[in-house]
PDB file of N, CA and C in Angstrom:
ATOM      1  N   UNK A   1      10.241   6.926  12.078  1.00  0.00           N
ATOM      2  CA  UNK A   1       9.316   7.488  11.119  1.00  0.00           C
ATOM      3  C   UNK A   1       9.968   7.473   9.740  1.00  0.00           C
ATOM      4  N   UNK A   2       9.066   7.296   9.030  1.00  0.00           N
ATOM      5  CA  UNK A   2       9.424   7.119   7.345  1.00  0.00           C
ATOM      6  C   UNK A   2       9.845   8.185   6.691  1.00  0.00           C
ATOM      7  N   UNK A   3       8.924   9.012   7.049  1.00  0.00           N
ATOM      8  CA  UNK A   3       8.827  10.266   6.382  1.00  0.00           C
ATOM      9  C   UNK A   3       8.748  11.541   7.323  1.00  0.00           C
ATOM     10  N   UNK A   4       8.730  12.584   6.628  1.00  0.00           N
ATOM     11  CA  UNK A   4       9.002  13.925   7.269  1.00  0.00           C
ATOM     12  C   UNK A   4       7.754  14.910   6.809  1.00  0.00           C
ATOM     13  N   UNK A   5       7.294  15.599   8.059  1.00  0.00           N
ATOM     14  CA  UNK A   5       6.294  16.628   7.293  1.00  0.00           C
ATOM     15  C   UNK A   5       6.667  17.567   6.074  1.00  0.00           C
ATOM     16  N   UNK A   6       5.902  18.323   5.287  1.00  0.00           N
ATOM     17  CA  UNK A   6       6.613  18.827   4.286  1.00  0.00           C
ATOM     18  C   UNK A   6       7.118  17.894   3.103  1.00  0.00           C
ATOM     19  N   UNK A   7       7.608  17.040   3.406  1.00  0.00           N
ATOM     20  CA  UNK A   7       8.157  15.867   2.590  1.00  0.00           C
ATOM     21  C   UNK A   7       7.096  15.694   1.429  1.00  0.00           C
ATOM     22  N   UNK A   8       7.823  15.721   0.183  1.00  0.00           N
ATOM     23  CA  UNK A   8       6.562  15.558  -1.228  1.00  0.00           C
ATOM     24  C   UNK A   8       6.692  13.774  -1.500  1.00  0.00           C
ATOM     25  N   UNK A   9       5.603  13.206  -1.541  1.00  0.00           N
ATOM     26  CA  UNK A   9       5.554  12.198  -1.831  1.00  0.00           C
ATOM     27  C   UNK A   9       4.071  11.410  -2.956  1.00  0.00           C
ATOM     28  N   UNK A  10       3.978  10.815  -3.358  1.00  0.00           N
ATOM     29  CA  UNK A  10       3.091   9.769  -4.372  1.00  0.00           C
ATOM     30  C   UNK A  10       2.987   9.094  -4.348  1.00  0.00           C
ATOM     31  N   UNK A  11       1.197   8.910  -4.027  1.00  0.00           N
ATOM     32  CA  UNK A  11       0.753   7.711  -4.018  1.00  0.00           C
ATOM     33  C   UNK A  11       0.517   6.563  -4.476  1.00  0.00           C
ATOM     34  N   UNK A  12       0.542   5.166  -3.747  1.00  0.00           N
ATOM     35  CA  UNK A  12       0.578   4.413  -4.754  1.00  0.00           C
ATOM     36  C   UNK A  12      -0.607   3.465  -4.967  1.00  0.00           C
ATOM     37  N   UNK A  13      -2.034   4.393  -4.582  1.00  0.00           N
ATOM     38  CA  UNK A  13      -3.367   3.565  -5.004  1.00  0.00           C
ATOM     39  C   UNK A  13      -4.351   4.833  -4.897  1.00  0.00           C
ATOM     40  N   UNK A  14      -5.583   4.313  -5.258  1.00  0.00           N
ATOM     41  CA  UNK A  14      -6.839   5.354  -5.520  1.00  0.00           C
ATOM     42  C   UNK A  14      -7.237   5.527  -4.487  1.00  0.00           C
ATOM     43  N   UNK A  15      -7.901   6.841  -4.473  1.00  0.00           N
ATOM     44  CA  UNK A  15      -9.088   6.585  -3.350  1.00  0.00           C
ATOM     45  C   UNK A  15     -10.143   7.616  -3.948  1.00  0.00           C
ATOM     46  N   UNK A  16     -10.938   6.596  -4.899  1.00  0.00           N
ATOM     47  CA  UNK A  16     -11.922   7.049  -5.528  1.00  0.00           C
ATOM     48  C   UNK A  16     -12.771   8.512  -4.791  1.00  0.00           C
ATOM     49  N   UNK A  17     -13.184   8.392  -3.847  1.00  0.00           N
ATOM     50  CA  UNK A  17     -13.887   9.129  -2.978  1.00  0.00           C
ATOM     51  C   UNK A  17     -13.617  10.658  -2.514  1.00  0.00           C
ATOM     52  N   UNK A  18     -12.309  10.625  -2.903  1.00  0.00           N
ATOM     53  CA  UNK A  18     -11.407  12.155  -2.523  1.00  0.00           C
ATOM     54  C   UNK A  18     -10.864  12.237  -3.659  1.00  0.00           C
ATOM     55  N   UNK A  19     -11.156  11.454  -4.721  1.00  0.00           N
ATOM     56  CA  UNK A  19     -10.456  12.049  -5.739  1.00  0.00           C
ATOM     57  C   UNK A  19      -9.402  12.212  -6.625  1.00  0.00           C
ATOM     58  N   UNK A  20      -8.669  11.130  -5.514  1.00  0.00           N
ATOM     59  CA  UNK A  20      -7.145  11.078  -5.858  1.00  0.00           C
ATOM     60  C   UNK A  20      -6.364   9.632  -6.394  1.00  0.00           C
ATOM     61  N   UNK A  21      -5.551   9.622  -7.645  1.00  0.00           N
ATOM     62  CA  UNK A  21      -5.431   8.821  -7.965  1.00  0.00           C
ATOM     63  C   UNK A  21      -4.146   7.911  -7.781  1.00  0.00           C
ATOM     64  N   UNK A  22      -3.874   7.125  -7.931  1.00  0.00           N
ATOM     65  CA  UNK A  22      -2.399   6.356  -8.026  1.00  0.00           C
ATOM     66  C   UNK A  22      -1.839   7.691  -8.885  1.00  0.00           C
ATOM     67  N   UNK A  23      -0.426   7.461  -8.252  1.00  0.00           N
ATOM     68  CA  UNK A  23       0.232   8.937  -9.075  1.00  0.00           C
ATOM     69  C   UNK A  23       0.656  10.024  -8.607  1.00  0.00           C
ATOM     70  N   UNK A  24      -0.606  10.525  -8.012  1.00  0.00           N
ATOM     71  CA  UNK A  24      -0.693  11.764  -7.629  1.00  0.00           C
ATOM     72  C   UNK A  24       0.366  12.088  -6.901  1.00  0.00           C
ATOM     73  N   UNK A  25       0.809  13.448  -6.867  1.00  0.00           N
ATOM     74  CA  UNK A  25       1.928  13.744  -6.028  1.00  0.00           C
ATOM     75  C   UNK A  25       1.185  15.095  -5.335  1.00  0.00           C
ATOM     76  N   UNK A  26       1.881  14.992  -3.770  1.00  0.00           N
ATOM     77  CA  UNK A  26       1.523  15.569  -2.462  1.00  0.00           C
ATOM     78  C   UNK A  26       2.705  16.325  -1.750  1.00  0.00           C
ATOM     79  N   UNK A  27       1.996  16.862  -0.781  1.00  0.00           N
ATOM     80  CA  UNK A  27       3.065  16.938   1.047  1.00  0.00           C
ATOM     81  C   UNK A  27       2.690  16.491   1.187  1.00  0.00           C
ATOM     82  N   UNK A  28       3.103  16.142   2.703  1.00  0.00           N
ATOM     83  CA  UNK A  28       2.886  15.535   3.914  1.00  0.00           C
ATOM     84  C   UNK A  28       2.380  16.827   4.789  1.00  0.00           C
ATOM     85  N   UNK A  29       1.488  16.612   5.128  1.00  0.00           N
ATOM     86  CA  UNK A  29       1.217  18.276   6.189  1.00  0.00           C
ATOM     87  C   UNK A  29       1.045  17.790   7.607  1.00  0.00           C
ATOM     88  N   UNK A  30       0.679  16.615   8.218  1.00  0.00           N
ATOM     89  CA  UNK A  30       1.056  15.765   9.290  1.00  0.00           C
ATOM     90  C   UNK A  30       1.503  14.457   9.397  1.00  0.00           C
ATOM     91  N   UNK A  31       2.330  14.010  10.555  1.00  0.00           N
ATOM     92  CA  UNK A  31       2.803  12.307  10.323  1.00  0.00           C
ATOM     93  C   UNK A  31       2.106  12.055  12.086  1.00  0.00           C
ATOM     94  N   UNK A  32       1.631  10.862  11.820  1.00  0.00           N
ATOM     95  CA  UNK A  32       1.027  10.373  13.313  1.00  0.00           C
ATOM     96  C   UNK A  32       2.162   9.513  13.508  1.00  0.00           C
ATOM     97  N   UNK A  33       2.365   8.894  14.471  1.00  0.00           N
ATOM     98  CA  UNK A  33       2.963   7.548  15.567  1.00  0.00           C
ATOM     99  C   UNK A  33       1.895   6.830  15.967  1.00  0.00           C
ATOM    100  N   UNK A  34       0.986   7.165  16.243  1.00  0.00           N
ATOM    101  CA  UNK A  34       0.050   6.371  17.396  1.00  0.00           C
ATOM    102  C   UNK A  34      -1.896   6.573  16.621  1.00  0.00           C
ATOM    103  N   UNK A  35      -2.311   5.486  16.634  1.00  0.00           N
ATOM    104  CA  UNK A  35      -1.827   4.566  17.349  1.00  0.00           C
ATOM    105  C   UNK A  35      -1.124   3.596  16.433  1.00  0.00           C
ATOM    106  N   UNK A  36      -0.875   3.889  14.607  1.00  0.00           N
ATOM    107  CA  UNK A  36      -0.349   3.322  13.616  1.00  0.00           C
ATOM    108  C   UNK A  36       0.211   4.392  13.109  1.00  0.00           C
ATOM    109  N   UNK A  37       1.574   4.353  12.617  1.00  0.00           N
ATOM    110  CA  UNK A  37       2.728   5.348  11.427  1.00  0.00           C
ATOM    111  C   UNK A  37       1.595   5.636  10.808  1.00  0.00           C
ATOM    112  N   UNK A  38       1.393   6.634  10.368  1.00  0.00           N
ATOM    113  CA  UNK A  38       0.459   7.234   8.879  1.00  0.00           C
ATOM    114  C   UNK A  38       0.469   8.575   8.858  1.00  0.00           C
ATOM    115  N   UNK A  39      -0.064   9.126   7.858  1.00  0.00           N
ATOM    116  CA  UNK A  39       0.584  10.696   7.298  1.00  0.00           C
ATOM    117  C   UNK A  39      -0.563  11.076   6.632  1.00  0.00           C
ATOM    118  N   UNK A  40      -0.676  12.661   7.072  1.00  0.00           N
ATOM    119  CA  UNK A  40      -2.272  12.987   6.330  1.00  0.00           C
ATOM    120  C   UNK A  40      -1.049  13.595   5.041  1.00  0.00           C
ATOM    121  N   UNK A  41      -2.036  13.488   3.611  1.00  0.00           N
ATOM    122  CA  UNK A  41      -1.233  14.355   2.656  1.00  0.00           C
ATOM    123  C   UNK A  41      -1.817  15.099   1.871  1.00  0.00           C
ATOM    124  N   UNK A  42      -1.628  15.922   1.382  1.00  0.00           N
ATOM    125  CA  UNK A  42      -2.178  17.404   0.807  1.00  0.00           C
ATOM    126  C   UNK A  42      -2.568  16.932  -0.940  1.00  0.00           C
ATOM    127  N   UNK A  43      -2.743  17.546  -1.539  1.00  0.00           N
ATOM    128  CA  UNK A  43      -2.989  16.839  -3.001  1.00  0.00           C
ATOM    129  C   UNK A  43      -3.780  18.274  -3.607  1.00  0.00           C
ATOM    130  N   UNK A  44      -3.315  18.760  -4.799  1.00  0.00           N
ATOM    131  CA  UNK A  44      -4.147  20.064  -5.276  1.00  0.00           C
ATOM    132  C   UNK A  44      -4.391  19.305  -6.712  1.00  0.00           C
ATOM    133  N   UNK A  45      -5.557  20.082  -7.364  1.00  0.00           N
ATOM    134  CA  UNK A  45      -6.127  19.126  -8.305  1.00  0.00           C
ATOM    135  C   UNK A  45      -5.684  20.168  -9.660  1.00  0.00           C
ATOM    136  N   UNK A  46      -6.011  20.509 -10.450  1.00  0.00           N
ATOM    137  CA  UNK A  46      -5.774  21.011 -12.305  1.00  0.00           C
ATOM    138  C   UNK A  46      -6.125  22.473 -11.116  1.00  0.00           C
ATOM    139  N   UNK A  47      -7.034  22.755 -10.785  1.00  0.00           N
ATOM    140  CA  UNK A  47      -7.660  24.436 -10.409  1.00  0.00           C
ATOM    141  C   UNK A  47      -7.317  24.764  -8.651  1.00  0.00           C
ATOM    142  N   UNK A  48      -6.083  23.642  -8.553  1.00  0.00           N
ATOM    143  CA  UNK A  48      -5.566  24.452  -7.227  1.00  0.00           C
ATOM    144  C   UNK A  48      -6.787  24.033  -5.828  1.00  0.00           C
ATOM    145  N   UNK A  49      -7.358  23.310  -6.031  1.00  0.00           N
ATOM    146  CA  UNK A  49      -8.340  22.881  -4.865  1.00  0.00           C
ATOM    147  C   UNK A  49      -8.076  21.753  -4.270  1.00  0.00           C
ATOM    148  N   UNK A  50      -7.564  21.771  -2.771  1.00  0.00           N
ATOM    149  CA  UNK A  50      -6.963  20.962  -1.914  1.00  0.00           C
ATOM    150  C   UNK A  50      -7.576  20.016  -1.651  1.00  0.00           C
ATOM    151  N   UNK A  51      -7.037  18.588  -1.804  1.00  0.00           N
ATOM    152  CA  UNK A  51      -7.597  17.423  -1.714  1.00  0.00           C
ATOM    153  C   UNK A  51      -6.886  16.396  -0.546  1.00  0.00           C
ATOM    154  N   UNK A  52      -7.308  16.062   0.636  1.00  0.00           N
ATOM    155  CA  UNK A  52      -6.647  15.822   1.676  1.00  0.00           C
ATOM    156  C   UNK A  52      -7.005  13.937   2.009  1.00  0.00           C
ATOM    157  N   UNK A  53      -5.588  13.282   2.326  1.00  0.00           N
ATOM    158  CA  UNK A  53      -6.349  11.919   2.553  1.00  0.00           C
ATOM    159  C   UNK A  53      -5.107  11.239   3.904  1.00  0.00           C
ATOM    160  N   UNK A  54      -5.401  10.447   4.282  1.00  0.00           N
ATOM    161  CA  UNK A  54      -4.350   9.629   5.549  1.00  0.00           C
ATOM    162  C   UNK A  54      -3.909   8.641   4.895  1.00  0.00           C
ATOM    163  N   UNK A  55      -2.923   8.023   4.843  1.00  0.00           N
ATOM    164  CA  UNK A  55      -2.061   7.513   4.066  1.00  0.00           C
ATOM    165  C   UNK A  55      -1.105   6.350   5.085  1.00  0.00           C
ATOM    166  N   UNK A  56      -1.120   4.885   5.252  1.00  0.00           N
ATOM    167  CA  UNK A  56      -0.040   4.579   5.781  1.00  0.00           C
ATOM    168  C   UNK A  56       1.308   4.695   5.110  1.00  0.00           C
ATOM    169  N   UNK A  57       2.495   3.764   5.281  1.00  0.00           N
ATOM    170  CA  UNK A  57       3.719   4.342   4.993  1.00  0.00           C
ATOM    171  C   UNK A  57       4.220   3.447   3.656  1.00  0.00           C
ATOM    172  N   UNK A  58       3.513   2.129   3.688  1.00  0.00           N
ATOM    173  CA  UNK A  58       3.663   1.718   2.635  1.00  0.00           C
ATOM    174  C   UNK A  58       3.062   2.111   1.074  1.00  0.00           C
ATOM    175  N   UNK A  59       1.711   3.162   1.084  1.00  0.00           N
ATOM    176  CA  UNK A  59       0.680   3.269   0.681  1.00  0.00           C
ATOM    177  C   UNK A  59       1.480   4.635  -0.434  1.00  0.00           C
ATOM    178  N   UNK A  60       2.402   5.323   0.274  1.00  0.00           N
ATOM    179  CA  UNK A  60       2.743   6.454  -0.446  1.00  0.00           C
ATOM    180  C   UNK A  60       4.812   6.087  -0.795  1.00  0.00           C
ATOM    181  N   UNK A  61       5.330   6.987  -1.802  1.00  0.00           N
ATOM    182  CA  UNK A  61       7.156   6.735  -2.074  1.00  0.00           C
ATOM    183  C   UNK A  61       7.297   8.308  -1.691  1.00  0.00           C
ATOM    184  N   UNK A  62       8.453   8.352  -1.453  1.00  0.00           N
ATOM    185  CA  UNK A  62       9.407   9.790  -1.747  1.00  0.00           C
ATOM    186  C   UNK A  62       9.295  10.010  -3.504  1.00  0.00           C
ATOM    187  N   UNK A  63       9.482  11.283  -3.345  1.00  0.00           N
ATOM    188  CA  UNK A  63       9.314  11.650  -5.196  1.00  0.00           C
ATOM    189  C   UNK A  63      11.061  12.342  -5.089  1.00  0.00           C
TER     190      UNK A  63
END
């Protein structure tokens, strides 16, 4: 595994739809194995309102 829950990391593309942009910096609040590596990650916006997306491992860096 790439990464670690808890682990703050930033993304490195949009996802128009949730809101969140290249940039953005997160946790990690879960990491899957199965049936592909990927990581749900947390994201709070200017007013503190949680913005949540799945992420493979290439998709997000360590900050």
């Amino acid at each position: 595994m790439k990464f670690s829950e808890l682990e703050v990391v930033r993304t490195k593309k949009d996802i128009p739809e949730e809101g969140i942009k290249k940039g953005d910096i997160g946790a990690i609040i879960a990491a899957f194995t199965k049936p592909n590596e990927a990581y749900e990650v947390e994201f709070c916006d200017d007013v503190y309102n949680p913005k949540m997306a799945v992420f493979l491992p290439d998709e997000i860096e360590k900050v």
